[in-house]
Protein backbone atom coordinates (compact mmCIF):
# COMPACT_ATOMS: atom_id res chain seq x y z
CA UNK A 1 -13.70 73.12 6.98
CA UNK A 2 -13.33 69.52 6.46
CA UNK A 3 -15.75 66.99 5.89
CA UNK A 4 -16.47 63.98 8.17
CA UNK A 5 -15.62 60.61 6.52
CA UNK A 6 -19.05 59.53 6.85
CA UNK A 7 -20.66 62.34 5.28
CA UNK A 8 -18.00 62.38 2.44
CA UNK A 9 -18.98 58.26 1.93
CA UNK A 10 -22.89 59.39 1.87
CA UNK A 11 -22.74 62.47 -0.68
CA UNK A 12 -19.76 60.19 -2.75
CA UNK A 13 -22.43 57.53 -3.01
CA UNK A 14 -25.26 59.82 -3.68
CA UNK A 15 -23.09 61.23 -6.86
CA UNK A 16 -21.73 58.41 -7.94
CA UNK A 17 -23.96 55.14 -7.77
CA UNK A 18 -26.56 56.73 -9.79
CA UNK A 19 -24.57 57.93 -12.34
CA UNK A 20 -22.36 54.00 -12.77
CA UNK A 21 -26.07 52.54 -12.70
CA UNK A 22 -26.89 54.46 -15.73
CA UNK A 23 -23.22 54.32 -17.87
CA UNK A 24 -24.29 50.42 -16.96
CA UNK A 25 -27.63 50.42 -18.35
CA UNK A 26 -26.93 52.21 -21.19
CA UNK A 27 -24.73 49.44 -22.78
CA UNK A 28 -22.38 49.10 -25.19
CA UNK A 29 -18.89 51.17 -24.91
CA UNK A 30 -20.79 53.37 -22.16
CA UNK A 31 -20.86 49.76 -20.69
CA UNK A 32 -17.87 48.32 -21.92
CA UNK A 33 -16.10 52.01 -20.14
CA UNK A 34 -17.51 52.04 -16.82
CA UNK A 35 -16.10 47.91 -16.13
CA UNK A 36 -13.11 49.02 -18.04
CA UNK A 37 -12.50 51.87 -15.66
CA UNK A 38 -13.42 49.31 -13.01
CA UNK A 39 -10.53 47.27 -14.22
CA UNK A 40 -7.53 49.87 -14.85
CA UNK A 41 -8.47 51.57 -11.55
CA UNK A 42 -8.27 48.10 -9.56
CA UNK A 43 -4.88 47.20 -11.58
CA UNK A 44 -3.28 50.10 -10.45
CA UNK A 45 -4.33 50.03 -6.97
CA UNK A 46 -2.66 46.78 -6.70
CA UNK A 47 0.55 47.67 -8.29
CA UNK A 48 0.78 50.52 -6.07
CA UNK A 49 0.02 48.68 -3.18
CA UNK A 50 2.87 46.29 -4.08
CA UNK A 51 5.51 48.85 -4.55
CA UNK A 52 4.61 49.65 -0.38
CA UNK A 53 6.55 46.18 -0.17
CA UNK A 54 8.89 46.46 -3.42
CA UNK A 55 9.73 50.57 -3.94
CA UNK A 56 12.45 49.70 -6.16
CA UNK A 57 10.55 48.78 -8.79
CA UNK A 58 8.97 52.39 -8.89
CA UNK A 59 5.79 53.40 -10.86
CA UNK A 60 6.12 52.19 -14.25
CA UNK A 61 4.01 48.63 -13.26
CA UNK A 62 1.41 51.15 -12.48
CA UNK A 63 1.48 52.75 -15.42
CA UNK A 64 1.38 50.04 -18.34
CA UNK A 65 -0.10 47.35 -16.44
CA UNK A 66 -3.77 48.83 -16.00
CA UNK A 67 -3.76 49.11 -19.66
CA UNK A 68 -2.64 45.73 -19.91
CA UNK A 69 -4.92 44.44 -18.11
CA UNK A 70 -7.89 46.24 -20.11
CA UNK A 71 -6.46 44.92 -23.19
CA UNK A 72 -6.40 40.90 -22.37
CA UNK A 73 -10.31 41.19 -20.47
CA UNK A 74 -10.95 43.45 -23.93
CA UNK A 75 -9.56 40.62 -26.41
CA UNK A 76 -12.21 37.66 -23.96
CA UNK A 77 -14.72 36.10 -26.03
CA UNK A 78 -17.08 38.55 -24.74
CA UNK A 79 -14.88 42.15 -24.90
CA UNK A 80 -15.22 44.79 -27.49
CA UNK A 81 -12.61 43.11 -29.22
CA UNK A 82 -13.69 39.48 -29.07
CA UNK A 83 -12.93 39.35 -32.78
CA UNK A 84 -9.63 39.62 -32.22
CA UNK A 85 -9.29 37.17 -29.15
CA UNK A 86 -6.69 35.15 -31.03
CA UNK A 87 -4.13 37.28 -30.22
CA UNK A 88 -5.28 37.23 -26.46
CA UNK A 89 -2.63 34.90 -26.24
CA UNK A 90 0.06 36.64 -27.45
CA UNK A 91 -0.76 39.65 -25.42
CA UNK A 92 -0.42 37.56 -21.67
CA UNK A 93 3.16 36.23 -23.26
CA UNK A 94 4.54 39.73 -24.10
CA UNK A 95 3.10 40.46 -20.71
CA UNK A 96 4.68 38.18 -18.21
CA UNK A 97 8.48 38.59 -20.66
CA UNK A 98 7.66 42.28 -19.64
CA UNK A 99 7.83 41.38 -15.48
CA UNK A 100 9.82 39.05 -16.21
CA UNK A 101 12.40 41.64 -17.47
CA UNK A 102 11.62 44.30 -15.46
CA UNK A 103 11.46 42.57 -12.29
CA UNK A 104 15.23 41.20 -13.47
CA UNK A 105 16.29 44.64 -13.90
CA UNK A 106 15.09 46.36 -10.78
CA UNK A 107 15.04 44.11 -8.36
CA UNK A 108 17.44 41.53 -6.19
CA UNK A 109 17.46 37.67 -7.03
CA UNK A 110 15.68 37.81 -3.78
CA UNK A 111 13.03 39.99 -4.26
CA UNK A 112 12.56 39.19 -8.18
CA UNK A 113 10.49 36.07 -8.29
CA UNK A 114 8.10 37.14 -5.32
CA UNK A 115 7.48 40.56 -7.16
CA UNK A 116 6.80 37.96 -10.44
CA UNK A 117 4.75 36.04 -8.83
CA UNK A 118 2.73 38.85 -6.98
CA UNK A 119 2.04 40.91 -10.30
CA UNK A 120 1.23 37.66 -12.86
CA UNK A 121 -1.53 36.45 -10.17
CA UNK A 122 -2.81 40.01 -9.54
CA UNK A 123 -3.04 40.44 -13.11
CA UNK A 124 -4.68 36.90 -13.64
CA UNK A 125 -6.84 38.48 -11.49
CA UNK A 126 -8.39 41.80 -12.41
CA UNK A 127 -8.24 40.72 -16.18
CA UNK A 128 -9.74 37.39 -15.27
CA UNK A 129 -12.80 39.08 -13.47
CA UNK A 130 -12.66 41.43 -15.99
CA UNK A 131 -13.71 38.91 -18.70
CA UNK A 132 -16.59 38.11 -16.56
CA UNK A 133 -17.89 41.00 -15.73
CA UNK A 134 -18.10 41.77 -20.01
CA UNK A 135 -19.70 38.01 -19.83
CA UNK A 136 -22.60 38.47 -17.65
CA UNK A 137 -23.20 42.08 -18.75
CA UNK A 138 -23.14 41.41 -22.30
CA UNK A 139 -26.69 42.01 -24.53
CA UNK A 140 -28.21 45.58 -25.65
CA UNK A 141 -29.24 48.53 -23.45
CA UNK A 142 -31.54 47.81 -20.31
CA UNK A 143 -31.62 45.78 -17.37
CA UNK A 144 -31.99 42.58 -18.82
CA UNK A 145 -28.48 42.15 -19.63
CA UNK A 146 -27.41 43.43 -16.46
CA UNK A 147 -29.09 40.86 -14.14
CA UNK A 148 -26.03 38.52 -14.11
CA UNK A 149 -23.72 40.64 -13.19
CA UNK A 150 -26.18 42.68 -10.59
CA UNK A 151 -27.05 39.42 -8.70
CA UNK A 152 -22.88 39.29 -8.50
CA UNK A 153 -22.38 42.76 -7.04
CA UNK A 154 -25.74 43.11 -4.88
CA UNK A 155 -25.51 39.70 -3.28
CA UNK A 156 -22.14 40.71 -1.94
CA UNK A 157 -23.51 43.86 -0.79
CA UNK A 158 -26.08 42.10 0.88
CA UNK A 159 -24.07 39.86 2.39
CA UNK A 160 -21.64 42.56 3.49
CA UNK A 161 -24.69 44.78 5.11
CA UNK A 162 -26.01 41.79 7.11
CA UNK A 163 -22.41 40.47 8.45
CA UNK A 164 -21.72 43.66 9.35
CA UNK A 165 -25.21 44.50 11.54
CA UNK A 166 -25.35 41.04 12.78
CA UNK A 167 -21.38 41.25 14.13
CA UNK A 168 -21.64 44.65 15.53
CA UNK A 169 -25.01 43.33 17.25
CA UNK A 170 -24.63 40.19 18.76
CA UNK A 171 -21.02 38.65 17.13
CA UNK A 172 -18.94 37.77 19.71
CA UNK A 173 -16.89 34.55 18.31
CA UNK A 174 -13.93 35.92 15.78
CA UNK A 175 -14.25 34.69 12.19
CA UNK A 176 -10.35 34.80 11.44
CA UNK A 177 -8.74 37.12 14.01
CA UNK A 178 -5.33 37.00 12.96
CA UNK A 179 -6.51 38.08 9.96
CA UNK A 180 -9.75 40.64 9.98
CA UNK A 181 -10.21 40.84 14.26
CA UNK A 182 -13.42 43.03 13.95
CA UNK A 183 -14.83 39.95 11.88
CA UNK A 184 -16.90 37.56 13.46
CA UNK A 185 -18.53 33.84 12.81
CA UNK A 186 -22.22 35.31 13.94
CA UNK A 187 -21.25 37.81 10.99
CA UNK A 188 -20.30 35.57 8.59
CA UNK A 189 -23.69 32.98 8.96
CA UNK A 190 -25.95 36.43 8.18
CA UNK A 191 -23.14 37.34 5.35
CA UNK A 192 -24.25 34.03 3.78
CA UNK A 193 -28.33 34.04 4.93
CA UNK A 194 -28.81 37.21 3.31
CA UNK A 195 -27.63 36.09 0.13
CA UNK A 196 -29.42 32.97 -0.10
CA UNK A 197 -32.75 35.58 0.68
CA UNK A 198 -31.25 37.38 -1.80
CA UNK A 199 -29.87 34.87 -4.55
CA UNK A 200 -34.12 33.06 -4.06
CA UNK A 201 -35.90 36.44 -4.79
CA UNK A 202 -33.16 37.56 -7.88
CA UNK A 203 -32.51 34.66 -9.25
CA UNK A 204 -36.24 33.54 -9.44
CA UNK A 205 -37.27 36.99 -10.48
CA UNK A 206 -34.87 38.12 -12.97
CA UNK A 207 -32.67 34.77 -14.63
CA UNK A 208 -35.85 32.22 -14.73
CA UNK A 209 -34.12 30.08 -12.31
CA UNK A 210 -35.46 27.71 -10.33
CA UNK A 211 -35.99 28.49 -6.18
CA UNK A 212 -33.66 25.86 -4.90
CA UNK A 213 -30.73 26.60 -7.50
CA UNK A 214 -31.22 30.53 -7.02
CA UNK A 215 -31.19 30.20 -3.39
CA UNK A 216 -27.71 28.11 -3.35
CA UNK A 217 -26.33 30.62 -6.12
CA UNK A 218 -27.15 33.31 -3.53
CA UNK A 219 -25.58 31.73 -0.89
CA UNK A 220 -22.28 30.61 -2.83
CA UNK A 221 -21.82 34.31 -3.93
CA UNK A 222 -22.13 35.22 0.02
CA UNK A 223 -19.34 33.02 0.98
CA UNK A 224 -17.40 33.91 -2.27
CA UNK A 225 -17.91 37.23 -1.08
CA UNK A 226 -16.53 36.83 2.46
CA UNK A 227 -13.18 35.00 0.89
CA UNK A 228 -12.82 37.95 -1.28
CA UNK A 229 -13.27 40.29 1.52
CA UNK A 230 -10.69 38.71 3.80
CA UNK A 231 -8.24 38.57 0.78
CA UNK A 232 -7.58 41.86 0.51
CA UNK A 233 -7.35 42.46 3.98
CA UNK A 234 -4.89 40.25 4.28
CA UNK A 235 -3.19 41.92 1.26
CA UNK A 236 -3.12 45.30 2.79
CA UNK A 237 -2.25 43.94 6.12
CA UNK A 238 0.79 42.42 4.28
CA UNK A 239 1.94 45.47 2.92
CA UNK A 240 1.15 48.04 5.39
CA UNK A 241 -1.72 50.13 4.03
CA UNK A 242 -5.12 50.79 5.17
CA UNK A 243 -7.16 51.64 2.35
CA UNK A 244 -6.31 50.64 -1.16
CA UNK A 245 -5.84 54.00 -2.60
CA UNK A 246 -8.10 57.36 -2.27
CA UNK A 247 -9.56 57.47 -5.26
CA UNK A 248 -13.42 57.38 -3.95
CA UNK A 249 -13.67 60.08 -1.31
CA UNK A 250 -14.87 58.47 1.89
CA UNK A 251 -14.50 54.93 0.67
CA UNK A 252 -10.99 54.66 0.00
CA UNK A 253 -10.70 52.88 -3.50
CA UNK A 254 -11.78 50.49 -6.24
CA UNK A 255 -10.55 47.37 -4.09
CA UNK A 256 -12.11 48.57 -0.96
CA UNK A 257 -15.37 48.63 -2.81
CA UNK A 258 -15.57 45.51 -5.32
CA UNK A 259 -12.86 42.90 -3.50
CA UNK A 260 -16.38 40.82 -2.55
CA UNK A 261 -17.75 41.09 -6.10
CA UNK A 262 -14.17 40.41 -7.87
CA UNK A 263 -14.51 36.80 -6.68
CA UNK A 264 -18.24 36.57 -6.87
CA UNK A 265 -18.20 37.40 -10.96
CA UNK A 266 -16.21 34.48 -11.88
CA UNK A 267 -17.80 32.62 -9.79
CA UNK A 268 -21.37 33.08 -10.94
CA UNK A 269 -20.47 33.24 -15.02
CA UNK A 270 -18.96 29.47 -14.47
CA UNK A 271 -22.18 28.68 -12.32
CA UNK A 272 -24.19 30.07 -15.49
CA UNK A 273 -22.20 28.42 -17.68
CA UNK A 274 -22.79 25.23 -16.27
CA UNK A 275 -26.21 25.42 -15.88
CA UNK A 276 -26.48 26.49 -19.79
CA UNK A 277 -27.75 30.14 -18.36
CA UNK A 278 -25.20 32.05 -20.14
């Protein structure tokens, strides 16, 4: 007998989330493996999704690129192999020759430089989230070091919770309905309230910042999260698909679940940055 969507989602979540929580918490290549996984998994999802558009290009991208992508967030200042971030260089050159080259090879001179352009900005992407997620997770074992990059993720979720109850509740004015129809602008306003709630009580908490700044962190990383929300949709509108792959049973995959935190991360570390924070 088959089970429901919505009870897969629930038991998934019940199996899963505690055990990521603790690979998190228990830092350093525990740590450094879970956000790596986090990164291949995403990478591939996105070259498969592009080959819905491009099949001629068949499934090599999704082989080597995840693992390119894990090497150039590895070789960031704060990877496992910061120490040899001087050839982080090197490695996005040898990269983009490779599409470059294969995109020449297996595709038409009209197809070639959208498929380019396509893979170099999705892998700008996911390897430049990547680096931030090892930047505002970095420190020992514990929840200290994980507060950054917790405020990221949770905000979003948040954010996502409370658009989604307000809109189904009372939203009745669409947010972009060309885009995402079932989202709506009453939506939206609680996807960015929530966080600010959020962001205050965190931020205040947990980083040492002060109310005001944590409460407009919170409520940039609730808009951040809406824009990253609506840019994969319109990705897998694009191409055709509904989910981004099945590799979490009930919740379809990796981009399904992080899009919102993907832009949030970046996001937040230059925020930190800024502020002298991290």
């Amino acid at each position: 007998m088959a089970i429901p969507n919505g009870l897969q989602r629930i038991l998934f979540a019940l199996l899963a989330a505690p055990a990521f929580v603790a690979l998190l918490w228990a830092g350093g290549y525990w740590r450094f493996g879970i956000l790596t996984f986090l990164l291949g998994a995403s990478m591939w999802e996105y070259a498969r999704i592009l080959r819905r558009k491009f099949p001629e290009v068949g499934i090599l991208p999704e082989t080597w690129l995840p693992t390119i992508a894990c090497v150039i967030a590895w070789l960031s200042p704060w990877g496992p192999l910061a120490a040899y971030g001087r050839f982080r260089d090197l490695a996005w050159i040898l990269a983009l020759l490779w599409i470059f080259v294969y995109a020449f090879r297996r595709l038409s001179r009209e197809q070639a430089f959208l498929w380019i352009a396509l893979m170099a900005a999705g892998l700008a992407y996911v390897a430049g989230w990547g680096a931030s997620f090892f930047a505002l997770s970095t420190g020992p074992r514990g929840w200290q070091a994980l507060a950054p990059a917790l405020m990221a993720f949770v905000a979003c979720w948040v954010g996502d919770t409370a658009a989604y109850l307000v809109g189904k509740a009372i939203g009745k004015h669409k947010l972009c309905p060309e885009l995402s129809p079932a989202k709506t602008i009453e939506g939206a306003v609680a996807g960015i309230l929530a966080p600010v709630v959020f962001g205050w009580w965190w931020g205040t908490s947990f980083l040492h910042l002060p109310p005001v700044t944590a409460a407009m962190l919170g409520g940039i990383l609730g808009f951040a999260g809406i824009v990253g929300d609506l840019l994969e949709s319109v990705f897998k509108r694009w191409a055709g698909v509904k989910d981004s792959s099945n590799l979490l049973p009930g919740h379809g995959g990796m981009l399904d679940r992080m899009d919102s935190g993907y832009v949030a991360a970046p996001l937040l570390q230059f925020a930190l940055a800024a502020l002298a924070l991290r």
